[in-house]
Protein backbone atom coordinates (compact mmCIF):
# COMPACT_ATOMS: atom_id res chain seq x y z
CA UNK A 1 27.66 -0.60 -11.04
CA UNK A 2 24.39 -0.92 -12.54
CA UNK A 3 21.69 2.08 -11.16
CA UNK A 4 20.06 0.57 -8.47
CA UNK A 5 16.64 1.03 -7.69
CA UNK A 6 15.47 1.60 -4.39
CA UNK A 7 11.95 2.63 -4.89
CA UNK A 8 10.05 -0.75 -4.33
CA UNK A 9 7.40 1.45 -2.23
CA UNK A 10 5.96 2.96 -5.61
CA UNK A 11 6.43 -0.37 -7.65
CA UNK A 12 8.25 -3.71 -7.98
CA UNK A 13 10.02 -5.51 -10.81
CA UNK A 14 8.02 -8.26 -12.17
CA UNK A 15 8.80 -11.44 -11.05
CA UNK A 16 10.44 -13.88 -13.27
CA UNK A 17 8.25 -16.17 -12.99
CA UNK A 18 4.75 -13.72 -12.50
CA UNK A 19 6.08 -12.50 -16.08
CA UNK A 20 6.13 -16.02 -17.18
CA UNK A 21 2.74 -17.01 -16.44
CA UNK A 22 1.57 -12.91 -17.69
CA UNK A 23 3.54 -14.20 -21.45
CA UNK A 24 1.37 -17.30 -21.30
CA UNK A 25 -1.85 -15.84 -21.09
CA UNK A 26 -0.92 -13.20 -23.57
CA UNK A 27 0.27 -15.36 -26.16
CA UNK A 28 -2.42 -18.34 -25.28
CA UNK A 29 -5.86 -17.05 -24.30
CA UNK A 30 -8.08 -14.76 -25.47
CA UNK A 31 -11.08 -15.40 -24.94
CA UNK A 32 -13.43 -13.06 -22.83
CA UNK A 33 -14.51 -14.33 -19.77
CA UNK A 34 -17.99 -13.42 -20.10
CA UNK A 35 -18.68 -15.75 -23.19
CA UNK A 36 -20.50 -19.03 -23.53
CA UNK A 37 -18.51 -20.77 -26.03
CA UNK A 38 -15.15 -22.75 -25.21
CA UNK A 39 -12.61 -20.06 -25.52
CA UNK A 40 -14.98 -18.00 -23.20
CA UNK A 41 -15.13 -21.34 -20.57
CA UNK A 42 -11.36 -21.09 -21.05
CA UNK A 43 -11.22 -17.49 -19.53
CA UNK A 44 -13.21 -17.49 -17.33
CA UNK A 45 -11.21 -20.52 -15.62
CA UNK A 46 -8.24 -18.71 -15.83
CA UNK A 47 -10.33 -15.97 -13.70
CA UNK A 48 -11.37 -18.13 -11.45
CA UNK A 49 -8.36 -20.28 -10.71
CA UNK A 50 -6.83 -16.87 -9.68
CA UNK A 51 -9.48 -16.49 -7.33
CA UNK A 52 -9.63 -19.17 -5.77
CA UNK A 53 -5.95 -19.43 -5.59
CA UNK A 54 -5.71 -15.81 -4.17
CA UNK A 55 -8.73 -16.52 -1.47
CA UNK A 56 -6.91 -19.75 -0.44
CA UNK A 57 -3.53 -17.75 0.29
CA UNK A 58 -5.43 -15.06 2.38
CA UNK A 59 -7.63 -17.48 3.87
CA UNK A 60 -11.02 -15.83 2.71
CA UNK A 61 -13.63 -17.51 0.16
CA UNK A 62 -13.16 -16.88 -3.30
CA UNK A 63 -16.65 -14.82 -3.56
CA UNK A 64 -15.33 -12.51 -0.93
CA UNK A 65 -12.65 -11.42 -3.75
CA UNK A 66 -13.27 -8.92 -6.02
CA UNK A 67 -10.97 -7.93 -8.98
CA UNK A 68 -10.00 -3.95 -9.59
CA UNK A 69 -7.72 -2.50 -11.99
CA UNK A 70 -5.50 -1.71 -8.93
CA UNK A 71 -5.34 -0.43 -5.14
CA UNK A 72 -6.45 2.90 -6.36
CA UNK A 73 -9.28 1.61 -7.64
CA UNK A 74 -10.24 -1.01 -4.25
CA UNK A 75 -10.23 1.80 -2.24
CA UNK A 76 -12.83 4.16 -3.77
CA UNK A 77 -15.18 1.45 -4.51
CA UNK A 78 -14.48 0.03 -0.28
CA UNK A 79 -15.43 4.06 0.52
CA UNK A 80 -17.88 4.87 -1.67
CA UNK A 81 -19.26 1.59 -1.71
CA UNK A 82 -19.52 1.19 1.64
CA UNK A 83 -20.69 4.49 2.97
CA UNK A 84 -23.50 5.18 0.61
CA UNK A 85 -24.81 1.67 1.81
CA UNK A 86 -24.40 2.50 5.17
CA UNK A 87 -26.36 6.20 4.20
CA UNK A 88 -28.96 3.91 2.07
CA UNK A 89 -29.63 2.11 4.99
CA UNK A 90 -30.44 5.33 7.42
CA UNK A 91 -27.65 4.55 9.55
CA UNK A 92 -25.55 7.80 8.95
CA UNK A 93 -23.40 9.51 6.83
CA UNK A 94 -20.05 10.30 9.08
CA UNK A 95 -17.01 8.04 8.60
CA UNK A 96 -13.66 8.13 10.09
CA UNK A 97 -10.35 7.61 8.78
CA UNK A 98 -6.70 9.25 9.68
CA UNK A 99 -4.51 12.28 8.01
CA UNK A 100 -1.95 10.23 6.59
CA UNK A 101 -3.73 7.58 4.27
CA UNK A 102 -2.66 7.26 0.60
CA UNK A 103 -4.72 9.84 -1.46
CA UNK A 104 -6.63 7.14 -3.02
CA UNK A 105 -8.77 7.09 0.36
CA UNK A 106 -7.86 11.06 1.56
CA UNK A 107 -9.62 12.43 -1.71
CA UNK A 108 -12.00 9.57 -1.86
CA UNK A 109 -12.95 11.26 1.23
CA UNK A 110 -12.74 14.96 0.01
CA UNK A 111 -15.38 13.62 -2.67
CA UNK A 112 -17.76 12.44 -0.31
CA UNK A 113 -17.76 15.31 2.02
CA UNK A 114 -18.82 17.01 -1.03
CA UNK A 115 -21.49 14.81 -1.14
CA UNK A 116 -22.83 15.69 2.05
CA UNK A 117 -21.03 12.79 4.29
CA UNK A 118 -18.97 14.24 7.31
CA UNK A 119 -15.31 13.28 7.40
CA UNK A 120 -13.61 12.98 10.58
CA UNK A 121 -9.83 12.78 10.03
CA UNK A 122 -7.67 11.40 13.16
CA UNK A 123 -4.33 12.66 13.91
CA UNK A 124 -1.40 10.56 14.03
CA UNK A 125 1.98 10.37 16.88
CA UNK A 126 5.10 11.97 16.34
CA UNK A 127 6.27 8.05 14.77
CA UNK A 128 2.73 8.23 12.30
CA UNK A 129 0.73 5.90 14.36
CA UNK A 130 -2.79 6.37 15.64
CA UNK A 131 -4.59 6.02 18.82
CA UNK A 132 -6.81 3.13 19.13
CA UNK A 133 -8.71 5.92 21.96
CA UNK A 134 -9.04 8.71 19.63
CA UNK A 135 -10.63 6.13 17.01
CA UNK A 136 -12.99 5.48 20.07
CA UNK A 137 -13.51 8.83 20.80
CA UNK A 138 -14.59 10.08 17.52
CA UNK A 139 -17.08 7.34 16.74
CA UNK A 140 -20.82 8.76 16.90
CA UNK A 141 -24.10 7.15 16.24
CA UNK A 142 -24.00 7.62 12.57
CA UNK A 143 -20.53 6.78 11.85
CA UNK A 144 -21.08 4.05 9.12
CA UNK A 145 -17.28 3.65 8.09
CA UNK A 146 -13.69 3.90 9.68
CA UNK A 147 -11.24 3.52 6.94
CA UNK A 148 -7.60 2.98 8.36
CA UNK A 149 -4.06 2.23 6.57
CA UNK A 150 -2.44 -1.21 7.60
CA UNK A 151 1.04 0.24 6.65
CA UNK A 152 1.94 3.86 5.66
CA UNK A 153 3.54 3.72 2.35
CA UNK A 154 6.06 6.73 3.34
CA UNK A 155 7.50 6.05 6.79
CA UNK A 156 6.13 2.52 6.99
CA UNK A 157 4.50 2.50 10.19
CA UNK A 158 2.48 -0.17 10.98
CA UNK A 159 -1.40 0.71 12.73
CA UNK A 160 -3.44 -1.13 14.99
CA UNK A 161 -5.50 -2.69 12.60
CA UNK A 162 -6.76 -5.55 14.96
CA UNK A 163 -7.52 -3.63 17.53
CA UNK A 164 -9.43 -0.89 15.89
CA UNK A 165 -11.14 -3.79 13.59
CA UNK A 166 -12.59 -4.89 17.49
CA UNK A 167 -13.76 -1.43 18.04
CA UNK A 168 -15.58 -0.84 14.82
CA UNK A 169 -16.97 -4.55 15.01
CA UNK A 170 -18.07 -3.84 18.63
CA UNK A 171 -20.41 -0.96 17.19
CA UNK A 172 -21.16 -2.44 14.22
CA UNK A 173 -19.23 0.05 12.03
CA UNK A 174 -17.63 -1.34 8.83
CA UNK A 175 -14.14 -1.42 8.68
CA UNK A 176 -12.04 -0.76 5.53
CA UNK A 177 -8.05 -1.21 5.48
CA UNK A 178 -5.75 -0.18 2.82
CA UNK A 179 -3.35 -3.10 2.99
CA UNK A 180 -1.20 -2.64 -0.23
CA UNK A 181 1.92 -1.78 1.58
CA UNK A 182 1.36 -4.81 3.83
CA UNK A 183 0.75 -7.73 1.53
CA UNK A 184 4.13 -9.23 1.15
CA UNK A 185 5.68 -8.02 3.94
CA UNK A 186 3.06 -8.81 6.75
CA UNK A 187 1.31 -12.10 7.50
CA UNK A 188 -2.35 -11.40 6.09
CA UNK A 189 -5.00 -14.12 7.62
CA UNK A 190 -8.29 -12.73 6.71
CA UNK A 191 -10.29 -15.41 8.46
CA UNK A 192 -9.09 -13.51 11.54
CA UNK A 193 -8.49 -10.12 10.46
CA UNK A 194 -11.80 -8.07 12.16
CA UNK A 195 -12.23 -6.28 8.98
CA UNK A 196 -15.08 -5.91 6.53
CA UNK A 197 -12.76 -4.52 2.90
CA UNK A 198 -9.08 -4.93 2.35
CA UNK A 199 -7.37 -2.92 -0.84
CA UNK A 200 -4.66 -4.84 -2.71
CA UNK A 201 -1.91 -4.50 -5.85
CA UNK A 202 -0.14 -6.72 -7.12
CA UNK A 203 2.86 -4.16 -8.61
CA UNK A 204 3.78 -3.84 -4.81
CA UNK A 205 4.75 -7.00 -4.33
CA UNK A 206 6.68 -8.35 -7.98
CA UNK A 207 2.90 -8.32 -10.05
CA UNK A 208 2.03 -6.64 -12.78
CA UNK A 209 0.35 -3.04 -12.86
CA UNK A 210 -3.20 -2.09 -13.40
CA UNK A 211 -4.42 -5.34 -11.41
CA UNK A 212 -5.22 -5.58 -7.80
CA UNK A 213 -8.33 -6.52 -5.52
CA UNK A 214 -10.96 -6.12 -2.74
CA UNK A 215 -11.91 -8.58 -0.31
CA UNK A 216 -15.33 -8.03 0.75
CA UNK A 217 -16.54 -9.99 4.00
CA UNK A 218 -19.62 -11.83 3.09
CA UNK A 219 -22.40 -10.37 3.91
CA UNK A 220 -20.50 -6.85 4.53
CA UNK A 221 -22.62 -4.07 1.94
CA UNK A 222 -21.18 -2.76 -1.41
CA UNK A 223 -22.80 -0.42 -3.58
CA UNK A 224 -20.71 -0.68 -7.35
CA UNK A 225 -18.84 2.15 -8.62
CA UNK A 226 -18.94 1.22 -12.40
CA UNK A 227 -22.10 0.00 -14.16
CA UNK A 228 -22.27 -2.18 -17.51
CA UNK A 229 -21.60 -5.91 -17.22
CA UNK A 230 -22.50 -8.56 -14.74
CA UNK A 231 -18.95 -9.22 -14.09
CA UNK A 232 -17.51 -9.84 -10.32
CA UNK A 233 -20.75 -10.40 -9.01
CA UNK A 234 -22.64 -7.27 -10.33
CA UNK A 235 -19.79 -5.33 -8.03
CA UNK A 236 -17.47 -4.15 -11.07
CA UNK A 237 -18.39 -4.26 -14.07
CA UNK A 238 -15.91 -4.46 -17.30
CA UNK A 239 -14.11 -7.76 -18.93
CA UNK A 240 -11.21 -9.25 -16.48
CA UNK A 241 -7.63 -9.32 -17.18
CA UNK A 242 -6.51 -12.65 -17.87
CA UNK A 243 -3.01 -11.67 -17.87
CA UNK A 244 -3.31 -9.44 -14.85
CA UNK A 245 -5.45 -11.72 -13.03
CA UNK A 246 -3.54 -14.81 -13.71
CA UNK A 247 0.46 -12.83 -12.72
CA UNK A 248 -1.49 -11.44 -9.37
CA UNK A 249 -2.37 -14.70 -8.09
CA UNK A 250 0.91 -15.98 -8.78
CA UNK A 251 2.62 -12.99 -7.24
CA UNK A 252 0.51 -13.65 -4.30
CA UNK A 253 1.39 -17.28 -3.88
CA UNK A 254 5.17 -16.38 -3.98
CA UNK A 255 4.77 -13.15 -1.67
CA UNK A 256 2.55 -15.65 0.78
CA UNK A 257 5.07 -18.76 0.67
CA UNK A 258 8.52 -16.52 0.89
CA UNK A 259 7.18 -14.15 3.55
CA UNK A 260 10.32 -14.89 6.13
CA UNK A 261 12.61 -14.67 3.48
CA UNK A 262 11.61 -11.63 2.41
CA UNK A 263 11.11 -10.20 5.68
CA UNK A 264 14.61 -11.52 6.85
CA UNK A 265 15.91 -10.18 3.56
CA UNK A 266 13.92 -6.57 4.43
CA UNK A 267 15.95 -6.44 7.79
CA UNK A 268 19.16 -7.28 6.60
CA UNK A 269 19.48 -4.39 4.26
CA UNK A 270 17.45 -1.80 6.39
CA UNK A 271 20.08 -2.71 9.15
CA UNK A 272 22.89 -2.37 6.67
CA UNK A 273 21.71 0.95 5.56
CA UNK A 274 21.46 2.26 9.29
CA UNK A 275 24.83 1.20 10.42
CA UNK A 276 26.78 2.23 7.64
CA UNK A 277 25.35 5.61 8.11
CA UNK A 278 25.73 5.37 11.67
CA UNK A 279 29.25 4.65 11.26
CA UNK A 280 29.86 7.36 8.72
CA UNK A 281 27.49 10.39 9.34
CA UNK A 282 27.54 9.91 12.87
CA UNK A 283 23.83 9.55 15.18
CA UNK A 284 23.65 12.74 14.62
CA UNK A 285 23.82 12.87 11.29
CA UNK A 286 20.87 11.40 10.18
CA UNK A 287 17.18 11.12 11.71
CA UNK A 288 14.96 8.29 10.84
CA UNK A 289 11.02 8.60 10.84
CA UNK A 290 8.67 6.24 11.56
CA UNK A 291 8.16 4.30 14.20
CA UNK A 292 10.74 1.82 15.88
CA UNK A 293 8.81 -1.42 17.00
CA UNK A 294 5.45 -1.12 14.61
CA UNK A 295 7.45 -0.61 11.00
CA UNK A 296 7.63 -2.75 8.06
CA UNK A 297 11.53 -3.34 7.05
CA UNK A 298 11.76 -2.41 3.60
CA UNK A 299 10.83 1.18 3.65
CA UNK A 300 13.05 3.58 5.82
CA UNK A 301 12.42 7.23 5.86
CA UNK A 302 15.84 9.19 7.07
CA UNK A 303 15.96 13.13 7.08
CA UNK A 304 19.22 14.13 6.52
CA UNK A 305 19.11 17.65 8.44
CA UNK A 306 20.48 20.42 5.89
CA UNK A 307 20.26 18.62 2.78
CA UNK A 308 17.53 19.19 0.90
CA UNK A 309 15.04 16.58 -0.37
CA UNK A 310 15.23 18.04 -4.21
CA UNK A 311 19.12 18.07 -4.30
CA UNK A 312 19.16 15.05 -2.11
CA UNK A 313 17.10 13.09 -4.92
CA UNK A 314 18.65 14.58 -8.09
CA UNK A 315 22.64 13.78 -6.68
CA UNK A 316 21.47 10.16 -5.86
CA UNK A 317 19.72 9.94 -10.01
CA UNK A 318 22.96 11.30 -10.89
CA UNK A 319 24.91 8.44 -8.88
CA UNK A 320 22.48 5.52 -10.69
CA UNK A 321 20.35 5.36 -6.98
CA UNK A 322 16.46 5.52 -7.67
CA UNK A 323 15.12 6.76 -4.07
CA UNK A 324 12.28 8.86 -3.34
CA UNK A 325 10.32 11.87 -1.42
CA UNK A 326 6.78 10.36 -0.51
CA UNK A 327 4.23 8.45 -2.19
CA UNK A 328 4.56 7.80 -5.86
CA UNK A 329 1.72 9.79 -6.33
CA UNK A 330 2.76 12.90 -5.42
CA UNK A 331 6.86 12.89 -5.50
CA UNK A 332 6.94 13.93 -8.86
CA UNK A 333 5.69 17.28 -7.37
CA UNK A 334 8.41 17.02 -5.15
CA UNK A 335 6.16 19.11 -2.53
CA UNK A 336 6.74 18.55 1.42
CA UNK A 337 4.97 15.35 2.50
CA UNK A 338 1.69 15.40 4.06
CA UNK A 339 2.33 12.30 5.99
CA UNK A 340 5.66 13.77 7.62
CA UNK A 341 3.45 17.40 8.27
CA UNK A 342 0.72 14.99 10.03
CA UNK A 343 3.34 13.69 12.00
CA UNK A 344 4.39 17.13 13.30
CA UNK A 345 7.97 16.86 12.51
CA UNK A 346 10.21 19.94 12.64
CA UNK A 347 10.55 21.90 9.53
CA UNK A 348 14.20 20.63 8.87
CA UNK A 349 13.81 17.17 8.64
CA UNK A 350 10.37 18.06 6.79
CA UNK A 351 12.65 19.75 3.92
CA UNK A 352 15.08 16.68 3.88
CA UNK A 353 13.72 13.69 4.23
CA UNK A 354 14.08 10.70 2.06
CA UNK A 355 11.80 6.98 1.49
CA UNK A 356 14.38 4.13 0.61
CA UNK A 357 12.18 0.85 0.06
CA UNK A 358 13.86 -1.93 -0.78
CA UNK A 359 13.00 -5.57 -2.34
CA UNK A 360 14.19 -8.97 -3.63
CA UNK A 361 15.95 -7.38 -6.24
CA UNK A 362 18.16 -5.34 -3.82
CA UNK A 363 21.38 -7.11 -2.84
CA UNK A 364 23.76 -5.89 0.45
CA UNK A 365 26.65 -4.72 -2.11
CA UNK A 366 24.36 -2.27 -3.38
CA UNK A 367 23.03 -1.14 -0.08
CA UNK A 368 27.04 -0.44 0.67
CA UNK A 369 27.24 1.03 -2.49
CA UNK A 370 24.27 3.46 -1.40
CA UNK A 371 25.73 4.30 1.45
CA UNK A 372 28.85 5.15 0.11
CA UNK A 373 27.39 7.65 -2.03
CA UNK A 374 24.98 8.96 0.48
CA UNK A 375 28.06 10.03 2.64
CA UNK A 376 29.83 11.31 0.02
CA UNK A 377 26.86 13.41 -1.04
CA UNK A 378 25.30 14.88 2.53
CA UNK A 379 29.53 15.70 3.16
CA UNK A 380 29.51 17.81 0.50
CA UNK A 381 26.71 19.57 0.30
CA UNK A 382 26.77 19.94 4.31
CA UNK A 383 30.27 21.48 3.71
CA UNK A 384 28.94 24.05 1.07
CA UNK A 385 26.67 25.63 3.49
């Protein structure tokens, strides 16, 4: 069988079609957005289409969208945007957020305590959700920002992003959310989302890499991050991707159109996975982390208690099965997760736990497949101890 990848959490194959569109604009235009003359007009239509097309599918206006060179990027200028205009203003410097975000917010963070902003970081349940009343309970009078996770990209749990949105809105405390996980796999209405910034990528969800975005409720302050051109409003500067911006919005439109599909695709494999384990290793042979009614269906985390997550990964490679430890950030360290020590989890299923994440690539013969060779594998190496 060919190696099957089952690492959608870090990135997604392109879609067939999202490469289409990315050949045309590669091949066809050229032009930079930011000039006058026709090929320029040309550009900066393709730009805008996208935008517009985007804004319509996540029912915001198109000058609410602003283009980054990826999630990474939307959420340090959300945090750093947004606090030093809530300092700038004299409202405060203290913003909120939880222990298991993605690092692009954690050390986003880490900067601007440096910087003389206090950080309050919220603990999470043994499942990796938060409590809507210790949100509450940690706001202050100078809290200017809570910046919360609408999916965790390692266990998958899913936070209560409307209700703290209410909170912060309540105060009148901007509210950023990291939704790349979610796109794709949750409905997204931001006409009714309470939330001020939401981070996107399109690799999560069959785009290309190095493009993603930043919706900005109008009227909701932004301070840029990069300086030069005039570009996105004056709130990031530096010539668009035609290519990128072009394969996002398309990416979008098919993520937003198939949602059930891929959803009902999501839970057919997940449940798959589950009960051919179940059936093989036993309920006690397996633990899986997260939480079981707030989850999203293509990422499963499952400790497999006295296997560890190193010889775990590097038997599965040597099968042709592309799984992971964590965030793709930080697996190539291989080090314990953070988001599994936030969670308080005891130290052996810390030391063997591993992230499937699955997409519309992934078919149910290579789910059995998987779990073939993950009972095969945990057998043996349970046997040698």
């Amino acid at each position: 069988m060919k190696p099957i990848y089952l690492d959608h959490a870090a990135s997604t194959p392109v879609h067939p079609e999202v490469a289409e569109v990315i050949y045309h604009m590669l091949t066809g235009q050229y032009g930079n957005a930011s000039s006058v003359h026709q090929f320029g007009r040309a550009a900066k239509k393709v730009v805008n289409g996208a935008r517009d097309e985007i804004a319509g599918l996540l029912r915001c206006a198109p000058d609410e969208w602003v283009f980054t060179s990826g999630g990474t990027e939307s959420d340090n200028l959300a945090l750093f945007g947004a606090a030093y205009a809530g300092a700038v203003s004299g409202k405060g410097k203290h913003v909120i957020t939880t222990a298991i975000e993605h690092h692009a917010v954690l050390h986003s963070c880490e900067e601007l305590e440096k910087e003389g902003f206090e950080v309050t970081y919220l603990p999470v349940d043994r499942t990796g959700r938060v409590s809507v009343s210790e949100v509450e309970a940690a706001l202050r009078e100078d809290t200017v920002l809570i910046s919360v996770m609408f999916a965790n990209n390692e266990v998958g749990t899913v936070q209560p992003i409307e209700e703290i949105g209410r909170l912060a809105a309540e105060r009148g405390i901007l509210f950023h959310v990291d939704a790349v996980q979610a796109l794709g796999a949750l409905k997204i209405d931001l006409s009714e989302l309470p939330v001020d910034y939401m981070s996107f990528s399109a690799h999560k969800l069959g785009g290309p890499q190095g493009i993603g975005g930043l919706y900005v409720r109008r009227g909701a302050p932004l301070h840029p991050r990069s300086h030069g051109g005039s570009q996105e409003r004056g709130r990031r500067a530096g010539t668009e991707s035609l290519a990128g911006t072009a394969g996002f919005a398309r990416a979008v439109r098919l993520a937003v159109n198939g949602l059930e599909a891929r959803r009902e695709h999501a839970f057919t494999l997940r449940h798959t996975l589950l009960e051919l384990l179940n059936n093989s290793l036993g309920e006690d042979g397996f633990v899986i982390n997260g939480n079981e009614t707030h989850f999203l269906p293509g990422i499963l985390n499952v400790s497999f208690p006295g296997v560890r997550t190193d010889i775990m990964l590097m038997n599965l490679d040597m099968e042709g099965i592309a799984a992971a430890s964590g965030s793709a950030c930080t697996s190539g360290s291989l080090e314990i997760s953070y988001v599994l020590k936030a969670m308080q989890l005891p130290e052996q299923l810390l030391e063997s736990a591993i992230r499937f994440s699955t997409g519309l690539g992934n078919t149910k013969e290579e789910i059995e497949f998987a779990a073939k060779k993950l009972e095969t594998i945990v057998k043996r190496l349970r046997t040698k101890e």
